[in-house]
Protein backbone atom coordinates (compact mmCIF):
# COMPACT_ATOMS: atom_id res chain seq x y z
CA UNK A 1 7.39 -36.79 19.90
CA UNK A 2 9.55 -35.32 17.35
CA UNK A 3 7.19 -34.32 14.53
CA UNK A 4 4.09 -31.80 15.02
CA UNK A 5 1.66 -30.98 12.13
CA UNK A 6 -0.59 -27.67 12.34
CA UNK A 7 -3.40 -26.45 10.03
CA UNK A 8 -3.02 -23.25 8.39
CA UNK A 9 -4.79 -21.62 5.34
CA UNK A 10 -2.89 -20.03 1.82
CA UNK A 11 -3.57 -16.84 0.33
CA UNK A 12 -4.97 -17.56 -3.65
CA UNK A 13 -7.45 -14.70 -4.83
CA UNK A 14 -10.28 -15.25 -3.02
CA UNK A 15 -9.49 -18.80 -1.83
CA UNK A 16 -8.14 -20.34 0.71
CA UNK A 17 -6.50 -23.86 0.27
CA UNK A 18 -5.55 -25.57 3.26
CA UNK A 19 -1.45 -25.62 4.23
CA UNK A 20 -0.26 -28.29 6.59
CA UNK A 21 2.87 -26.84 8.52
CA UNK A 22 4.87 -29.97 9.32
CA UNK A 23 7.95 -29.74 11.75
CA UNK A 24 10.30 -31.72 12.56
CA UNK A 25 12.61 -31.91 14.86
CA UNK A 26 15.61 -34.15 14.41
CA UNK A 27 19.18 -34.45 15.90
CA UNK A 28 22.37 -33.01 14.59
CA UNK A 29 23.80 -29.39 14.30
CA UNK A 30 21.25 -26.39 15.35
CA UNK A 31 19.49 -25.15 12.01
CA UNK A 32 16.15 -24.39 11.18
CA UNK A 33 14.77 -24.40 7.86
CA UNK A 34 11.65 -23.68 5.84
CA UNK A 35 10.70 -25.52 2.94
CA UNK A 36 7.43 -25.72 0.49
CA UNK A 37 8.03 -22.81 -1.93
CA UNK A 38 7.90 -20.53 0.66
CA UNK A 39 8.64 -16.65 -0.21
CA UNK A 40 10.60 -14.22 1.05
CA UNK A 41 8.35 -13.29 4.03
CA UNK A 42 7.57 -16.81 4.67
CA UNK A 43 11.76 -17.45 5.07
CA UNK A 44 12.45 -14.48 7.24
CA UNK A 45 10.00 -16.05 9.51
CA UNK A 46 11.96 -18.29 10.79
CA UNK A 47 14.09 -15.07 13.03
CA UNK A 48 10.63 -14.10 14.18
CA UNK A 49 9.32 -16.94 15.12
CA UNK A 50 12.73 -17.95 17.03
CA UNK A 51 12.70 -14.38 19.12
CA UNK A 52 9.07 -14.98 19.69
CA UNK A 53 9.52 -18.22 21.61
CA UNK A 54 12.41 -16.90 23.38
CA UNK A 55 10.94 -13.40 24.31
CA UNK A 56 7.93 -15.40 25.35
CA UNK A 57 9.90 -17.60 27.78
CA UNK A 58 9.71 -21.04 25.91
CA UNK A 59 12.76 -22.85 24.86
CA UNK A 60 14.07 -23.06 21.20
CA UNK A 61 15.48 -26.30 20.49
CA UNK A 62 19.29 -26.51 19.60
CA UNK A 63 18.74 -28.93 17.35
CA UNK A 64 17.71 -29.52 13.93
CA UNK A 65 14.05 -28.26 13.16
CA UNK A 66 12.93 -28.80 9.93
CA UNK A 67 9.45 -26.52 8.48
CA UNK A 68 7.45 -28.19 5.98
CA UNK A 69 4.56 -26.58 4.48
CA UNK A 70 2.56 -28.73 2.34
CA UNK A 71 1.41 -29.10 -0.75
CA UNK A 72 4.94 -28.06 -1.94
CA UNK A 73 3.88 -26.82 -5.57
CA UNK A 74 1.29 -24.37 -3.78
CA UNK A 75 3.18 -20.74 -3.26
CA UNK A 76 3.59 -20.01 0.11
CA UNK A 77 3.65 -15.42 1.26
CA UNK A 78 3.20 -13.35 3.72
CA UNK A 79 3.94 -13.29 7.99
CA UNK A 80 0.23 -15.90 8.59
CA UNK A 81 2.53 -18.38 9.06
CA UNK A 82 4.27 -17.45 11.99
CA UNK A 83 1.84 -18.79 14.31
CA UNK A 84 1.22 -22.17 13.21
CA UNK A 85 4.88 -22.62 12.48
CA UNK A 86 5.82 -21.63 16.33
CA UNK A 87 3.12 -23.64 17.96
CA UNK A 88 4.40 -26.93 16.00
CA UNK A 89 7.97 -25.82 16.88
CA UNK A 90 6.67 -26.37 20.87
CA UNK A 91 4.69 -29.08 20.29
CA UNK A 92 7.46 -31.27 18.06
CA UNK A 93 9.74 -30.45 21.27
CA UNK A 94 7.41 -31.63 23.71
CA UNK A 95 6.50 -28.30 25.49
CA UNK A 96 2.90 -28.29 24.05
CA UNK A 97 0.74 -31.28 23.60
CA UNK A 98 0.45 -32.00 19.64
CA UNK A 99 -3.32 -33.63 19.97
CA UNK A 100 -4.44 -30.02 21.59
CA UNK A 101 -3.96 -28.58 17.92
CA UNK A 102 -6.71 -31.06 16.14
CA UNK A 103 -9.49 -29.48 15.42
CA UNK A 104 -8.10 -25.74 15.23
CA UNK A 105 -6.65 -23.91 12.23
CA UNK A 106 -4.29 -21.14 12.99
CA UNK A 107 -3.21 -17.80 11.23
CA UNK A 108 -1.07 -14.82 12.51
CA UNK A 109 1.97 -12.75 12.11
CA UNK A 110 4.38 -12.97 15.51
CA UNK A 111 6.23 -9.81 16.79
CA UNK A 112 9.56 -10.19 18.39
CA UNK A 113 8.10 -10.34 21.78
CA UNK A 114 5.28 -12.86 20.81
CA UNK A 115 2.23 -10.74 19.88
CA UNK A 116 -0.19 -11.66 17.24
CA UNK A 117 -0.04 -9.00 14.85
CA UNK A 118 -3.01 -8.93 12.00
CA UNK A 119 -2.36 -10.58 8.30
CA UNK A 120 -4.78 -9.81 5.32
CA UNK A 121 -7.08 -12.33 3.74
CA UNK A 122 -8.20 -13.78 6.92
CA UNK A 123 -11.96 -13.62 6.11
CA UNK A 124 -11.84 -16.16 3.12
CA UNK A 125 -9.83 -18.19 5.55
CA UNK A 126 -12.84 -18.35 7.85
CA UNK A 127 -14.72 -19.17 5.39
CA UNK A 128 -12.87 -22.50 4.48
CA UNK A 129 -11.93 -23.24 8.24
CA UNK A 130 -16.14 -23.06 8.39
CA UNK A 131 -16.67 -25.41 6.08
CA UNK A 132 -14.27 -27.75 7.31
CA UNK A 133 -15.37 -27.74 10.38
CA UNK A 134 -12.87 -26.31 12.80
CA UNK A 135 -12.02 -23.53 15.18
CA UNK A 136 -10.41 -20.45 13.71
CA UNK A 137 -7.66 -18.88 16.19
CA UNK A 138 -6.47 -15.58 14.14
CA UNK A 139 -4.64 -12.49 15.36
CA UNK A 140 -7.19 -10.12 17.53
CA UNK A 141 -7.47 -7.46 14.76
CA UNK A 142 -8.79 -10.01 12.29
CA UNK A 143 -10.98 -11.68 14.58
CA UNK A 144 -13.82 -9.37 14.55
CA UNK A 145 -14.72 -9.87 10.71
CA UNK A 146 -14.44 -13.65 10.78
CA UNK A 147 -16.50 -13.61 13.77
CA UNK A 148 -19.55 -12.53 12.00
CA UNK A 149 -19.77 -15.61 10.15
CA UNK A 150 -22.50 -18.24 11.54
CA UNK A 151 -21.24 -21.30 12.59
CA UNK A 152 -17.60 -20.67 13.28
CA UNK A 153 -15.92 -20.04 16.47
CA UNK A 154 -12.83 -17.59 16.30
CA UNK A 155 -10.70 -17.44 19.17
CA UNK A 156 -8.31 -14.12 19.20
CA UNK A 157 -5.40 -14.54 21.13
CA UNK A 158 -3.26 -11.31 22.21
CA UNK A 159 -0.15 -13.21 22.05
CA UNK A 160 1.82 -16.82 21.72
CA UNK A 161 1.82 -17.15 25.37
CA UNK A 162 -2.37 -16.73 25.69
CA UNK A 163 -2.75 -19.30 22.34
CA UNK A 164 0.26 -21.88 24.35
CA UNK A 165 -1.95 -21.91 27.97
CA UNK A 166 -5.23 -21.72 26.30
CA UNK A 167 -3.94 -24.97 24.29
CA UNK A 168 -2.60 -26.56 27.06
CA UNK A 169 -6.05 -26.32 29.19
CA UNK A 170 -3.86 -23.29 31.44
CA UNK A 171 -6.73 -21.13 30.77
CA UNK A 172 -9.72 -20.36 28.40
CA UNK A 173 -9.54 -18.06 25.34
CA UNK A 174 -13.39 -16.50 24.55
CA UNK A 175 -14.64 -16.58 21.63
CA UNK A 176 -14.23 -13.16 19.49
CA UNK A 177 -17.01 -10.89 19.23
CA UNK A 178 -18.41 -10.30 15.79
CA UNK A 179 -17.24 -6.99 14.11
CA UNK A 180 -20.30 -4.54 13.91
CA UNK A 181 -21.12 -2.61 10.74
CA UNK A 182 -19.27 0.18 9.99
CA UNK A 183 -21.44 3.02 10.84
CA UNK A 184 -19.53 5.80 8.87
CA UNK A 185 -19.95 2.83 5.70
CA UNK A 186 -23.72 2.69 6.28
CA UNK A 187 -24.47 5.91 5.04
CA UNK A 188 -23.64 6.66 1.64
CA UNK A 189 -21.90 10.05 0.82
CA UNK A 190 -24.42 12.30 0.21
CA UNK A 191 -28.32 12.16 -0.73
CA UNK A 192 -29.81 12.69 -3.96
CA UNK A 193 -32.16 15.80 -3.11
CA UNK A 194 -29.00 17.62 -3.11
CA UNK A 195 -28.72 17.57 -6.38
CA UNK A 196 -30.03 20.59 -8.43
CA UNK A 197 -32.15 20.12 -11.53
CA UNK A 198 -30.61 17.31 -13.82
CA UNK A 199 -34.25 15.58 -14.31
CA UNK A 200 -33.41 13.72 -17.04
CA UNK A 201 -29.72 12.75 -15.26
CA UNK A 202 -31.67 11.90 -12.13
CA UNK A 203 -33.90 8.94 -13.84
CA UNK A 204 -31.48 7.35 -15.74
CA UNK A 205 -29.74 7.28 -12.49
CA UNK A 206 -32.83 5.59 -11.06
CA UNK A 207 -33.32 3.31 -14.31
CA UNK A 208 -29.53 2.15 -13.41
CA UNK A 209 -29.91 1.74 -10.12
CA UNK A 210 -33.18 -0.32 -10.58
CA UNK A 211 -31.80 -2.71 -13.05
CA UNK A 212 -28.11 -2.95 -12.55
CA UNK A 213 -27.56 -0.94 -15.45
CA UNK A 214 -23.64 0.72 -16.73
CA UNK A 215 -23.93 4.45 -17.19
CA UNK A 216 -22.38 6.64 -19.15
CA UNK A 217 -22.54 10.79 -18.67
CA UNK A 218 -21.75 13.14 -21.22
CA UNK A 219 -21.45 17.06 -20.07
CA UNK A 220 -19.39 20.08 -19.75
CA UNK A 221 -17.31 20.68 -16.01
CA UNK A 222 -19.25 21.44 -13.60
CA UNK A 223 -23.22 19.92 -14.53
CA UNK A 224 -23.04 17.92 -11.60
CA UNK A 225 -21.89 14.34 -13.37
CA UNK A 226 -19.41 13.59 -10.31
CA UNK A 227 -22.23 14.23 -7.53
CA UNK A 228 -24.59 12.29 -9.59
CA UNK A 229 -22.64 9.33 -9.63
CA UNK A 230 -21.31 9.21 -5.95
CA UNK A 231 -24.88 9.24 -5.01
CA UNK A 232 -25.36 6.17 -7.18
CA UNK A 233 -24.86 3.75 -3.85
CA UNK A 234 -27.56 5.57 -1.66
CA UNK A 235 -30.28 4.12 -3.98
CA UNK A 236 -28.98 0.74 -4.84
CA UNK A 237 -30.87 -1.56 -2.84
CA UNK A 238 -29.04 -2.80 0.75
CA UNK A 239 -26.59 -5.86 0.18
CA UNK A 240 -27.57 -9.08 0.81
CA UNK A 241 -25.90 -11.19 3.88
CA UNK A 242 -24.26 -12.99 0.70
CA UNK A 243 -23.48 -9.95 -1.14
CA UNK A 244 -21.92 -8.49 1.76
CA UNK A 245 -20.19 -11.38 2.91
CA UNK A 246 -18.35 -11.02 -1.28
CA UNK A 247 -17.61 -8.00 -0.58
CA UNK A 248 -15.78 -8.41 2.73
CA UNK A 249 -14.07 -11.15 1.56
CA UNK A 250 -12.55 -9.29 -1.26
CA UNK A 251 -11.81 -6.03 1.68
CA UNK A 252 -9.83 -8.64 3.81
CA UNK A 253 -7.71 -9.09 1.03
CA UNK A 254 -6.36 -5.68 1.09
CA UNK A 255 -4.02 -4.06 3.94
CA UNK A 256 -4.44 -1.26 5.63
CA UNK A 257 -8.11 0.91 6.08
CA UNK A 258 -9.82 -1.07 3.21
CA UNK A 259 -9.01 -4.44 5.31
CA UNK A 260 -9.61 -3.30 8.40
CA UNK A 261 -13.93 -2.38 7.73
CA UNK A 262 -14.73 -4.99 5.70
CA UNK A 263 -18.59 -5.55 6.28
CA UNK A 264 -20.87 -3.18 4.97
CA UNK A 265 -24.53 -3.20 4.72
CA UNK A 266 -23.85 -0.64 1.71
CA UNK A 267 -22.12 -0.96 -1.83
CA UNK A 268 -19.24 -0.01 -2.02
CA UNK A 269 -18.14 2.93 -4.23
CA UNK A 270 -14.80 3.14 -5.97
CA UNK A 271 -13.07 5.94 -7.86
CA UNK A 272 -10.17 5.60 -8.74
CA UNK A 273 -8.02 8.97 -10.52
CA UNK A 274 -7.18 8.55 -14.43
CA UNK A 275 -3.70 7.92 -13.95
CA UNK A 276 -4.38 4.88 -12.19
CA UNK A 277 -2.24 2.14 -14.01
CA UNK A 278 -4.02 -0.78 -15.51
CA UNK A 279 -2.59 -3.04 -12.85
CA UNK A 280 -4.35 -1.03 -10.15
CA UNK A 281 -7.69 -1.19 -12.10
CA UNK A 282 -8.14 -4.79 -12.82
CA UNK A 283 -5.83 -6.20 -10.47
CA UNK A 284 -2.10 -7.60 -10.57
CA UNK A 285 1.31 -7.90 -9.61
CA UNK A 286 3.61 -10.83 -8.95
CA UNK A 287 1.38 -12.25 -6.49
CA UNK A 288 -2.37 -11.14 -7.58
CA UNK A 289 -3.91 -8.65 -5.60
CA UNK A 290 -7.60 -7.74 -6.44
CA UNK A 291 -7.92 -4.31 -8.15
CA UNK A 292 -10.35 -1.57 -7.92
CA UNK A 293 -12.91 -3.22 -9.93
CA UNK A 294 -12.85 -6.06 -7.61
CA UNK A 295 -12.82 -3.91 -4.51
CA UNK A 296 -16.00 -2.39 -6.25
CA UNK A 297 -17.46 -5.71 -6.45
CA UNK A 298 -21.54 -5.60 -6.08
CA UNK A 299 -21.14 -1.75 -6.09
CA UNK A 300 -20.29 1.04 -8.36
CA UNK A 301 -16.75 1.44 -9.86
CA UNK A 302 -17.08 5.60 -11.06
CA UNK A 303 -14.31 6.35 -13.60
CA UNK A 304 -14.26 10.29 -14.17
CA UNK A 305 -12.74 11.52 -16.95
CA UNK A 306 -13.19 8.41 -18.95
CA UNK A 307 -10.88 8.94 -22.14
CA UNK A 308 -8.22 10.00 -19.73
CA UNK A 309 -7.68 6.49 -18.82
CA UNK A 310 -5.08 4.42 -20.36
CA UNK A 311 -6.86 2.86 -23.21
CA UNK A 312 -5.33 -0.79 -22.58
CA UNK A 313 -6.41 -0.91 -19.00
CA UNK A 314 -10.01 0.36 -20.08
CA UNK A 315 -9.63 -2.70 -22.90
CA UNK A 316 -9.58 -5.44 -19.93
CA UNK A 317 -12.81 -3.83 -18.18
CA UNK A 318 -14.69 -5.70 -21.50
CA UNK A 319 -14.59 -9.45 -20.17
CA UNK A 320 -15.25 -8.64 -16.58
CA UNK A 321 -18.49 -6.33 -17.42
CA UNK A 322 -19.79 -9.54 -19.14
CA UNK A 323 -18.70 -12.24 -16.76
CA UNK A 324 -18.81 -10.32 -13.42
CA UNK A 325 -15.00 -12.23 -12.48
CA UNK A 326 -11.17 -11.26 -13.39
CA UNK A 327 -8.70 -13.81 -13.69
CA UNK A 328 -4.97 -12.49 -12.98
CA UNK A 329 -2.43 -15.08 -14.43
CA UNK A 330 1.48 -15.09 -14.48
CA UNK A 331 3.67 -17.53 -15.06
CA UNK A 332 4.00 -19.21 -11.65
CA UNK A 333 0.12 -18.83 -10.44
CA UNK A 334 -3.25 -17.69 -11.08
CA UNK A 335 -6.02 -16.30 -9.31
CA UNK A 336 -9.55 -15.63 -9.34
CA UNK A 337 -10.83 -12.34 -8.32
CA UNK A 338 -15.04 -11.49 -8.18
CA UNK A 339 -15.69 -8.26 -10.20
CA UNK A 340 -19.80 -7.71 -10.74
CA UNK A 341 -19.26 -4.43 -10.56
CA UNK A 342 -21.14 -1.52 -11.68
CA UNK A 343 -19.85 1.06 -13.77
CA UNK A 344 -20.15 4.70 -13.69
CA UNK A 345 -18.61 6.74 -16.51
CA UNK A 346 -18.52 10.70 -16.89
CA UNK A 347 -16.65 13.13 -19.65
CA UNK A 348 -16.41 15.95 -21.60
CA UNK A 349 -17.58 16.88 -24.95
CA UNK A 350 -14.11 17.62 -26.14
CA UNK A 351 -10.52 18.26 -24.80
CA UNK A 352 -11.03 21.84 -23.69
CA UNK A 353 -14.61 20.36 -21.45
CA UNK A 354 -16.91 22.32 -23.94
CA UNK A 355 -17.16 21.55 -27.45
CA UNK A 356 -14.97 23.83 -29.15
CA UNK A 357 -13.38 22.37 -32.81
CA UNK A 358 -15.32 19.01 -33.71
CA UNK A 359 -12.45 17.62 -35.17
CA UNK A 360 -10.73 17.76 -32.01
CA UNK A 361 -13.71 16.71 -30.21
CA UNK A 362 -13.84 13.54 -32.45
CA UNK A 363 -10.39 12.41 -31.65
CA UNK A 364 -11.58 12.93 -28.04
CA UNK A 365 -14.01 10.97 -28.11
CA UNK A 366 -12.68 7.86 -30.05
CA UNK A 367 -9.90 7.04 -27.44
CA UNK A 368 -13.25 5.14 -25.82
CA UNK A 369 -13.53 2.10 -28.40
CA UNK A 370 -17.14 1.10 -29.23
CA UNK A 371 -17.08 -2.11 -28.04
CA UNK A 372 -16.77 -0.51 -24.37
CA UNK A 373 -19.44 1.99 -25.41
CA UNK A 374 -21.94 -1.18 -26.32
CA UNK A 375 -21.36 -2.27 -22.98
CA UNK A 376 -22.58 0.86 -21.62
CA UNK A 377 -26.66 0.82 -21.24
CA UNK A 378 -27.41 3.89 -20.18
CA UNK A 379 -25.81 6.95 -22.26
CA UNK A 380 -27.05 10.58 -21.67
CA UNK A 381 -26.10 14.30 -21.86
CA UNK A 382 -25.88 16.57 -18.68
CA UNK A 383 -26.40 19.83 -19.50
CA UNK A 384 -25.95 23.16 -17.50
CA UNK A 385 -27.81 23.54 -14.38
CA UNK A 386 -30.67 26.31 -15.09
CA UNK A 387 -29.75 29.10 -13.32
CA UNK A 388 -33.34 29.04 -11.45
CA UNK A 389 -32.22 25.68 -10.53
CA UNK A 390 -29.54 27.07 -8.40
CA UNK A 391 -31.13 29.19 -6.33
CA UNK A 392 -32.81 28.58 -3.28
CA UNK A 393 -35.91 30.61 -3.24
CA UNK A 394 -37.00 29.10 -6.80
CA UNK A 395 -35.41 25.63 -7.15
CA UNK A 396 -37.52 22.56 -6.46
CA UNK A 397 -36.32 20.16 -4.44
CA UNK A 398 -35.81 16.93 -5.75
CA UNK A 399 -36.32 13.36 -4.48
CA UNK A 400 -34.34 12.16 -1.33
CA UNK A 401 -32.50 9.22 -1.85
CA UNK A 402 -34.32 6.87 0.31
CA UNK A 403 -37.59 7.93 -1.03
CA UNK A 404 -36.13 6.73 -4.85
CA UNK A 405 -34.70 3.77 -3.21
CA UNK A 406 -37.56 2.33 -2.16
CA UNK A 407 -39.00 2.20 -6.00
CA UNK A 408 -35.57 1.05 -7.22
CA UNK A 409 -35.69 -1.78 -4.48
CA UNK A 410 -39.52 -2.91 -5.63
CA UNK A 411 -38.16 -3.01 -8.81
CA UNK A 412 -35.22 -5.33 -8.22
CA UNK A 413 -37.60 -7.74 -6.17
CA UNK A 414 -39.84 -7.89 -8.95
CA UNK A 415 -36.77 -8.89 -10.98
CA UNK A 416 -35.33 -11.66 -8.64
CA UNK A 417 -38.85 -12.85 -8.31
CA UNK A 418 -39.16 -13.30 -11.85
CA UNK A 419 -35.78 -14.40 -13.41
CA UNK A 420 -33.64 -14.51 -10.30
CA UNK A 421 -31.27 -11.76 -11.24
CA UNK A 422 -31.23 -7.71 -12.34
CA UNK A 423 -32.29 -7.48 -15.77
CA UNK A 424 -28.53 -5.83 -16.53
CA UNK A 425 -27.56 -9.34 -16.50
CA UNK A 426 -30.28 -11.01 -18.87
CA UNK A 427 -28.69 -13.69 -21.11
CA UNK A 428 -30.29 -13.53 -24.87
CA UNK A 429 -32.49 -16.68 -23.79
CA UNK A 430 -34.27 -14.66 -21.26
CA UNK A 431 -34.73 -11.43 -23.39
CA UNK A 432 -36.72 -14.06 -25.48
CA UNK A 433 -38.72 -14.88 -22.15
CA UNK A 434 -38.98 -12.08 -20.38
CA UNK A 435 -38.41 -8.72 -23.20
CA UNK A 436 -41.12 -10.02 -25.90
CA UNK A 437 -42.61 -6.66 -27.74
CA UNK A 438 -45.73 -6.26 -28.84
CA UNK A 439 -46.13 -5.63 -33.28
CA UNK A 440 -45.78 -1.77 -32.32
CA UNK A 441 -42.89 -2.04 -30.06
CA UNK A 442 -41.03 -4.47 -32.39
CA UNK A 443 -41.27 -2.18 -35.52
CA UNK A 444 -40.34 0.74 -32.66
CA UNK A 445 -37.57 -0.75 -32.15
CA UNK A 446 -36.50 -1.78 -35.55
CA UNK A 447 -36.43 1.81 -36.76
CA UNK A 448 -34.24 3.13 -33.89
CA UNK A 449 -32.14 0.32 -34.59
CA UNK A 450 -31.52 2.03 -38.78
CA UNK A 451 -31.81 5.30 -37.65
CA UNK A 452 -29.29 5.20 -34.83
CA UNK A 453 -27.26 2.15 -36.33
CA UNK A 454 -26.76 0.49 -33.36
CA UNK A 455 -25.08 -3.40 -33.01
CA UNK A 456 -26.72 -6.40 -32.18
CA UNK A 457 -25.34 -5.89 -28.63
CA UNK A 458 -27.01 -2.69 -28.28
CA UNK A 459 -30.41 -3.30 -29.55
CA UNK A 460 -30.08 -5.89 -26.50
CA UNK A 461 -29.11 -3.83 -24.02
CA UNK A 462 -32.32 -1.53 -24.94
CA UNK A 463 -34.61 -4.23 -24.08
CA UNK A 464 -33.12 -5.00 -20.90
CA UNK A 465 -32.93 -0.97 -20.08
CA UNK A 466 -37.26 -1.28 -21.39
CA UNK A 467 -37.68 -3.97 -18.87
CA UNK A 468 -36.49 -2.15 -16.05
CA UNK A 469 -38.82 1.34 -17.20
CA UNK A 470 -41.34 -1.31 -17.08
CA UNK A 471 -40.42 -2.71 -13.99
CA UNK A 472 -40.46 0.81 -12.19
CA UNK A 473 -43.90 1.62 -13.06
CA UNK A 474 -44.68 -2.66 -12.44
CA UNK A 475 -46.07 -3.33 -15.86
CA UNK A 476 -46.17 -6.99 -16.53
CA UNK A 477 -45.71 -6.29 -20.89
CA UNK A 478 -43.09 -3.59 -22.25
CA UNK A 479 -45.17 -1.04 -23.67
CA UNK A 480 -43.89 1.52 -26.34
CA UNK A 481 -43.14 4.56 -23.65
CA UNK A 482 -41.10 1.75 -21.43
CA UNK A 483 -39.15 1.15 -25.28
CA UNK A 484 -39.23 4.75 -26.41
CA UNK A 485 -37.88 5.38 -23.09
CA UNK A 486 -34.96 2.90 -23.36
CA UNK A 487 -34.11 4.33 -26.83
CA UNK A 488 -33.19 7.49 -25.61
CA UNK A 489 -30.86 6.71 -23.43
CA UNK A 490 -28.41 5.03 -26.57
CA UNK A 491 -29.02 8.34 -28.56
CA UNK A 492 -25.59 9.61 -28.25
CA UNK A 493 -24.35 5.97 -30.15
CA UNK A 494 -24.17 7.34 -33.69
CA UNK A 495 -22.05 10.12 -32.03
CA UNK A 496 -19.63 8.70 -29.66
CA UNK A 497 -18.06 5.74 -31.69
């Protein structure tokens, strides 16, 4: 039989649509060509994948072999092709039986000598191949993530020659074993009774971390608003197996060390420097690669020096703080990328980091627009660490982090238990339902809202921060301390738009 046709699985944000590689192998002068808008990595496959079957001792056909990877109109990158494409190149020449390929789907990157090197995006791959059914066989390095995945069998072949006899019945490939948790990734950085004084700083760090909230930290260099925030992750409650399985997902996508320990039990924490271009932030490039508000995705995204950043890239973070996704389009394709991400802010008072001329500080301050400051919840001041707070023999130690966790985690329960999500993400039907105020809180709130001048947006985002206060303490009504509470964290409004 002339014509083979293989399984494999594209690359499109998150996705994974199925690609049938078709070859054919016809009479007439040696060529072999690849066709279904591949790109440049996908052509250049075609000297691997001949020095592969060669190098492992197979013969390539001196005739006309035709690639075909279908659908045609779906762009076609990277080396995950190699595989598939080799193993219908032996089976449309009759060295490999093309009925032992049903049922498998096949992804990998062949060296010159016929190893299976890894590709990225393999997880969402697995996730599809799942669904449909099948048998994943993906390069050895990959195998360990998709392996964790219930009901799928991954087999993780060293080379073409071990995927060619396991195919032909010569021998029997075992099935991967599942990729452990990273152990350095299931302790977050630091604990939270390290940090010295910053009461105030320390619950609205709790209040965030119980509700899902955005915060935003206001002090001079050096009051601690950088080891605050990376000990943000430490008492978010554990990911889900469906939260973590997101966030892998979106880790697979990336090369390199972010790719390679994709499952965490932990949200992840992202940080990117404030010269990061707005590509990098939000995601990009000719063919869309998730940025670092996706790789933050169900974790914290901490941007230091916030009106440092270029102003247009902190623009974009508006849609995806609402809608928790990112979509990347250019003019040939479009992808999807998750982005329910928390975010962390932190800056100075002024240019010189401590007040100095107001006018100055002003301009400072207004490169952050207000409609990113509305989506902000939390907003507070960090002052200078008393100097009793920094020594030893007089400072009190603070909470640990697991010891605030565990509140932070009865608090999100309560909130899945009641409305299914973290009150960060209340739509305005359910701050009717679940936020009503009693006459004294209503008429609270109404004067903060004069006083302070705050939007429509942010007189919302105080009831959802006076649900959580009341969610801490596991008050069924919000009471006017839970409110009064919530109002104080939007105090610096009138002064930093």
């Amino acid at each position: 039989m002339s014509l083979a046709n293989v399984t494999s699985r594209a690359q499109s944000g998150v996705d994974a649509p199925p690609v049938q590689v078709e070859v054919h192998a016809s009479g007439g002068l040696p060529a072999f060509s690849i066709v279904g808008l591949p790109e440049a990595a996908v052509r250049e496959s075609r000297d691997r994948v001949r020095s592969a079957i060669l190098n492992a001792r197979f013969e390539f056909p001196p005739r006309r072999v035709t690639v075909n990877l279908a659908p045609a109109d779906l762009p076609k990158e990277g080396g995950r092709f190699d595989l598939p494409i080799a193993l219908g190149v032996l089976a449309a020449t009759g060295q490999l039986d093309p009925a032992a390929l049903a049922g498998h789907e096949f992804l990998g990157e062949l060296a010159l000598d016929g190893r299976v090197r890894p590709v990225p995006g393999v997880l969402p791959a697995a996730v599809a191949a799942r669904d449909a059914g099948a048998t994943l066989v993906a390069p050895p390095a990959n195998a360990g993530q998709a392996a964790r995945l219930d009901g799928l069998d991954v087999l993780a072949p060293e080379s073409l020659v071990e995927a060619v006899a396991h195919l032909a019945g010569e021998s029997v490939l075992q099935p991967a074993a599942a990729e452990p948790f990273d152990a350095a990734a299931a302790d977050p950085v630091g604990d939270l009774a390290e940090v010295r004084g910053q009461h105030q700083a320390r619950r609205a760090l709790e209040v965030a971390a119980a509700g899902g909230h955005n915060l935003l930290m206001v002090g001079e260099p050096g009051t601690g608003k950088s080891m605050l925030a990376s000990r943000l992750p430490g008492i978010l409650p554990p990911l889900t197996e469906a939260e973590a399985l997101e966030v892998a997902m979106v880790r697979s996508l990336v090369a390199g060390a972010e790719g390679d320990r994709a499952w965490s039990p932990w949200p992840p924490f992202r940080a990117p420097h404030h010269s990061v271009s707005g590509t990098a932030l939000v995601g990009g490039g000719s063919h869309p690669r998730p940025g670092e508000i996706s790789l933050a995705h169900r974790g914290v995204l901490f941007l230091d020096e916030l009106p440092e950043f270029e102003r247009r890239a902190l623009e974009v973070l508006r849609e995806p703080l609402e809608t928790g996704r990112i979509t990347i389009s250019r003019a040939a394709r479009q992808a999807e990328f998750p982005a329910r991400f928390q975010l962390v802010a932190a800056m100075n008072p002024s240019p010189d980091g401590a007040g100095g001329d107001e006018r100055r500080a002003q301009r400072y301050r207004s490169r952050v627009s207000g409609p990113l400051l509305d989506r902000i919840d939390i907003q507070v001041e960090v002052p200078p660490v008393a100097r009793e707070d920094l020594r030893a023999d007089r400072a009190v130690p603070g909470e640990s982090s697991a010891a605030v966790r565990e509140r932070t985690v009865a608090a999100r329960e309560r909130q899945l238990a009641r409305q299914g999500r973290p009150n960060a993400h209340l739509g305005p039907a359910d701050l009717d339902r679940h936020c009503r105020l009693g006459r004294a809180e209503a008429d609270l709130l109404e004067a903060a809202i004069g006083r302070l001048g705050l939007s429509a947006r942010a007189r919302d985002r105080i009831l959802r921060l006076a649900r959580t206060v009341a969610d801490l303490e596991g008050a069924e009504a919000i009471g006017s301390a839970h409110l009064a509470e919530a109002i104080n964290y939007r105090s610096l409004d009138r002064l930093y738009r």
